[in-house]
C-alpha atoms as a PDB file:
ATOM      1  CA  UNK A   1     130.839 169.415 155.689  1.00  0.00           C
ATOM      2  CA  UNK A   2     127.081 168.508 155.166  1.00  0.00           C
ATOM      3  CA  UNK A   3     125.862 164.649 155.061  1.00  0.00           C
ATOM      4  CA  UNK A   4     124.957 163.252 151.409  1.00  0.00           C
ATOM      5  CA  UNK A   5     121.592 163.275 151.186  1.00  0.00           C
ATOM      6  CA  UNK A   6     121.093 159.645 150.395  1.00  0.00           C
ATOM      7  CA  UNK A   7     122.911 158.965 153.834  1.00  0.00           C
ATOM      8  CA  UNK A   8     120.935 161.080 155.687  1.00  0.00           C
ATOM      9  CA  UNK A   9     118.655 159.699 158.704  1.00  0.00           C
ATOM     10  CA  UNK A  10     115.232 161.212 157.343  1.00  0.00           C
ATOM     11  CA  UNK A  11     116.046 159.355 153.783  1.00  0.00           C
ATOM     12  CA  UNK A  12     116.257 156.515 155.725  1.00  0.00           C
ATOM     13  CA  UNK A  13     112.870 157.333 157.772  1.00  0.00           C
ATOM     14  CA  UNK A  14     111.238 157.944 154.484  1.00  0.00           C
ATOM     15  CA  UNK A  15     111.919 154.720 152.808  1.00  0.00           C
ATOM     16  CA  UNK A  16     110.600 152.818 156.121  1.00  0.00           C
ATOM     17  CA  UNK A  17     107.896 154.725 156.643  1.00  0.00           C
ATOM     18  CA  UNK A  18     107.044 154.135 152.458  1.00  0.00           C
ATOM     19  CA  UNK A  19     107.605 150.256 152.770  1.00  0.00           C
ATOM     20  CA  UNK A  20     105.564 150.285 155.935  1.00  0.00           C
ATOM     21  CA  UNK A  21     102.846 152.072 154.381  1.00  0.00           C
ATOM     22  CA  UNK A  22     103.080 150.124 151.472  1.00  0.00           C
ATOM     23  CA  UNK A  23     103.786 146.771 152.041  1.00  0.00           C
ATOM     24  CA  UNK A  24     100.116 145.603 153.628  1.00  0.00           C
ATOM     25  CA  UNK A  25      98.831 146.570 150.047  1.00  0.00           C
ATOM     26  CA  UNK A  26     101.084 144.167 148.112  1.00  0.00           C
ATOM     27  CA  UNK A  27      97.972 141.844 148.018  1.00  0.00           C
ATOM     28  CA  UNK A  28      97.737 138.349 148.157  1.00  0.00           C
ATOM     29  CA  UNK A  29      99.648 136.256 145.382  1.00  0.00           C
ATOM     30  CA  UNK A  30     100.481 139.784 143.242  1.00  0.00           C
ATOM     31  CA  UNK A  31     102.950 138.789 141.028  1.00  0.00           C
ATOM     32  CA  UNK A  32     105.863 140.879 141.062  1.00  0.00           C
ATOM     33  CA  UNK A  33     108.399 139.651 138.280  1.00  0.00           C
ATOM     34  CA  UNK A  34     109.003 136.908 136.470  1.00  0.00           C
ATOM     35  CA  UNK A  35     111.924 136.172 134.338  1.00  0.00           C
ATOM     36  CA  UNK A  36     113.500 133.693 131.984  1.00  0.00           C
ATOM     37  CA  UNK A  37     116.869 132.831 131.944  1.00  0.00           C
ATOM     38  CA  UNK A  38     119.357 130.880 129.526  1.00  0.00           C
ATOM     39  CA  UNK A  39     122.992 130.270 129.989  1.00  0.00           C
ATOM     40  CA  UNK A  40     125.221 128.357 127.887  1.00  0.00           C
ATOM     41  CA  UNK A  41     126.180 125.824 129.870  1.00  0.00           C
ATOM     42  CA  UNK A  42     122.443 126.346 131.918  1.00  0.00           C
ATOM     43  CA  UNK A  43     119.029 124.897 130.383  1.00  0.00           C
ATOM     44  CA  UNK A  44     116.146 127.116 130.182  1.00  0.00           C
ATOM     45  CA  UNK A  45     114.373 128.075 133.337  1.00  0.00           C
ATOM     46  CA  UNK A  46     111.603 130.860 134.510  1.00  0.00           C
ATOM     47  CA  UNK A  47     111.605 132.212 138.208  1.00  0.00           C
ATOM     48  CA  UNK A  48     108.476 133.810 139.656  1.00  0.00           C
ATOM     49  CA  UNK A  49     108.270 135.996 142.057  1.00  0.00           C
ATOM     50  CA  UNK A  50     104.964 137.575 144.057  1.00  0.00           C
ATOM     51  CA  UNK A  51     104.085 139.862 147.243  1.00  0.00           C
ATOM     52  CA  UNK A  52     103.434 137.852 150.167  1.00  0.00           C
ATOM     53  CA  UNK A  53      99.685 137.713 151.680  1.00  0.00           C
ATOM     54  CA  UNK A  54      98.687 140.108 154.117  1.00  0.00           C
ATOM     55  CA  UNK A  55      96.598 137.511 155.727  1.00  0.00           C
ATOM     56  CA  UNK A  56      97.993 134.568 157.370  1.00  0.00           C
ATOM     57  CA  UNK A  57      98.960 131.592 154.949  1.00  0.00           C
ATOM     58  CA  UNK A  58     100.680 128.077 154.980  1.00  0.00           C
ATOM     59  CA  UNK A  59     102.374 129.116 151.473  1.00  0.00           C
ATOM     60  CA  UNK A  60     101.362 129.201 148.228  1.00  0.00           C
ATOM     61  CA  UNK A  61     100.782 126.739 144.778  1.00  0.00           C
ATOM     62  CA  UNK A  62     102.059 127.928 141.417  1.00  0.00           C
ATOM     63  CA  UNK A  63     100.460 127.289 138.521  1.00  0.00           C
ATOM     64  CA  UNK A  64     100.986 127.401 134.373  1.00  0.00           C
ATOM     65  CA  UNK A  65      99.553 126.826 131.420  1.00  0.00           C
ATOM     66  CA  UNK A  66     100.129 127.161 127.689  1.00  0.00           C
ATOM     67  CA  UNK A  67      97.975 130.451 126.991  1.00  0.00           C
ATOM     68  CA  UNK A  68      95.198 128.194 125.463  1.00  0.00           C
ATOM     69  CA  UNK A  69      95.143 125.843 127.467  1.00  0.00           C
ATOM     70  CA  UNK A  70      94.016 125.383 131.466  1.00  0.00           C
ATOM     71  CA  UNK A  71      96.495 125.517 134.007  1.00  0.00           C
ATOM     72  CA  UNK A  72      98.366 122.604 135.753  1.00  0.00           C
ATOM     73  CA  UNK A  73      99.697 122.615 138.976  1.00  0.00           C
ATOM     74  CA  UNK A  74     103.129 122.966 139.268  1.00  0.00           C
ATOM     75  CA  UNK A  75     103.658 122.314 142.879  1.00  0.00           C
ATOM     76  CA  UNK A  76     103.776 118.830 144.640  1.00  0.00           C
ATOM     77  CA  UNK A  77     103.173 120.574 148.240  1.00  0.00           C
ATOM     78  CA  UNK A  78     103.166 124.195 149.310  1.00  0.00           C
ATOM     79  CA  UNK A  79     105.679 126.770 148.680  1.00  0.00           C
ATOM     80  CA  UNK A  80     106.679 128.585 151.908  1.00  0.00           C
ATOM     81  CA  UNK A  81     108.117 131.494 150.575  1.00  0.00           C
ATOM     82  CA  UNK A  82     107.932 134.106 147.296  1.00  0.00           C
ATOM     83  CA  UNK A  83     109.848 132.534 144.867  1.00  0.00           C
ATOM     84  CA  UNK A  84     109.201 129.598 142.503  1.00  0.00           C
ATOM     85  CA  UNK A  85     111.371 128.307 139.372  1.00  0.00           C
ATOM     86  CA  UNK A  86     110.619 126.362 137.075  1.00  0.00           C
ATOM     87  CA  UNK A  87     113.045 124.268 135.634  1.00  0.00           C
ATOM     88  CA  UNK A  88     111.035 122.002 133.209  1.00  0.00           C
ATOM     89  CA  UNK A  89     110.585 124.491 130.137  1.00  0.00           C
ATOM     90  CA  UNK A  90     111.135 124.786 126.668  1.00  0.00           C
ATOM     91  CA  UNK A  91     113.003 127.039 124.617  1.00  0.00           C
ATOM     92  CA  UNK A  92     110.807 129.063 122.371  1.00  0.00           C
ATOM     93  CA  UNK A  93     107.464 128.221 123.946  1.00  0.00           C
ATOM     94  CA  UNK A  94     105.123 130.704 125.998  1.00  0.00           C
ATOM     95  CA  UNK A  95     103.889 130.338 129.398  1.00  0.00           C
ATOM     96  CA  UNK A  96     101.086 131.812 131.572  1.00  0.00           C
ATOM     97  CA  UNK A  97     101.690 131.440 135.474  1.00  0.00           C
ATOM     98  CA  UNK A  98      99.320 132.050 138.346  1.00  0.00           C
ATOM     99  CA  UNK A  99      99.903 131.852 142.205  1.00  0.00           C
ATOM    100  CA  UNK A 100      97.558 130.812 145.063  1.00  0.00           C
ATOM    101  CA  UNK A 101      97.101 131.298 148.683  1.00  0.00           C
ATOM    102  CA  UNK A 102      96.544 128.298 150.776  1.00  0.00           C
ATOM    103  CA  UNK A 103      95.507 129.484 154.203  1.00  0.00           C
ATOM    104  CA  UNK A 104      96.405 128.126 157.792  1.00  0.00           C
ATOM    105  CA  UNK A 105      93.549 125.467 157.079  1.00  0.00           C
ATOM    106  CA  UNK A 106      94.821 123.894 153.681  1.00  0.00           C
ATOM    107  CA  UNK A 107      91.998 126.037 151.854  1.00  0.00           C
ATOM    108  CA  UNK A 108      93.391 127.616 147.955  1.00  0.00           C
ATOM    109  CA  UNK A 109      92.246 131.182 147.791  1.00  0.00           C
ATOM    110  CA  UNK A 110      91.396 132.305 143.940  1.00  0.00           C
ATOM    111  CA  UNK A 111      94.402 132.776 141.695  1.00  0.00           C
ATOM    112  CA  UNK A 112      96.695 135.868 140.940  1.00  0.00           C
ATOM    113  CA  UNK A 113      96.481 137.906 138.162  1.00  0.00           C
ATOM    114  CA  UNK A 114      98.075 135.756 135.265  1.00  0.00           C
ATOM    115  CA  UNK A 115     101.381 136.820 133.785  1.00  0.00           C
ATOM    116  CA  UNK A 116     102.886 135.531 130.869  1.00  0.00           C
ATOM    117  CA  UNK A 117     105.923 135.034 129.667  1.00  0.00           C
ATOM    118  CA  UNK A 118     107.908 133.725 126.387  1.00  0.00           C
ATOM    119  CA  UNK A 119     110.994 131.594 126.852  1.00  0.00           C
ATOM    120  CA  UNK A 120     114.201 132.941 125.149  1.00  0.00           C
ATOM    121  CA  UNK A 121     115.003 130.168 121.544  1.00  0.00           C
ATOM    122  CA  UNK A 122     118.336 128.547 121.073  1.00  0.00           C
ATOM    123  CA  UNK A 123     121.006 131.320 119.918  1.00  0.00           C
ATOM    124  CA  UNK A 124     121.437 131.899 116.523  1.00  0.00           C
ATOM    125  CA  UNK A 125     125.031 132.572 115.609  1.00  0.00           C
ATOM    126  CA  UNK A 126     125.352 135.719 112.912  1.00  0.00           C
ATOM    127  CA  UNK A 127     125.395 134.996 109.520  1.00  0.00           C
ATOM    128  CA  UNK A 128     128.706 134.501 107.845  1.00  0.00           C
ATOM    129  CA  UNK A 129     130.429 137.660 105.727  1.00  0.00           C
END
């Protein structure tokens, strides 16, 4: 009986060989996603998520603003990693976020393409019948 072919080895050499090929042009501070999020018992928060550098770096600083106004940053020291939430939003109001580089010597490369995003309002129950 023949393999599936999403089991097979040269599936598996294909999807290396694409994320190898690939990955070096993620670009530095790409933003990849971004999402807001609401639970019940949960307040409102956004997580970001970007590509990493190709070039050496000592992590990044996140930024947002309101989309009129200038950004702020959001981050106290460097982020090591890809990820960022942001736990200190409001229901209902828009944000813009943009992430940074900061190199092996502590200098801020120029921001990320901005990406915006609206944060879910309180839950309206449905109207009585």
């Amino acid at each position: 009986m023949a393999k599936p072919f999403y089991s097979s080895l040269a599936l598996r050499a294909i999807c290396l060989f694409c994320f190898a090929a690939l990955s070096p042009l993620a670009g530095c501070g790409k933003l990849r996603s971004l999402y807001a999020q609401n639970g019940s018992s949960k307040p409102h928060s956004v997580t970001v998520n970007w590509n990493p550098s190709v070039s050496p770096v000592a992590g990044y600083n996140v930024y947002r603003a309101d989309p009129a106004g200038a950004p702020v940053k959001l981050t106290s020291k460097i982020v090591s990693g890809t990820r960022y939430i942001d736990k200190n939003v409001e229901a209902g109001r828009t944000y813009v976020y943009t992430i940074t580089a900061v190199d092996l010597k502590g200098v801020e490369g120029k921001p990320s393409t901005s990406i915006t995003v609206t944060v879910p309002g309180a839950a309206t129950p449905p109207a009585k019948q």
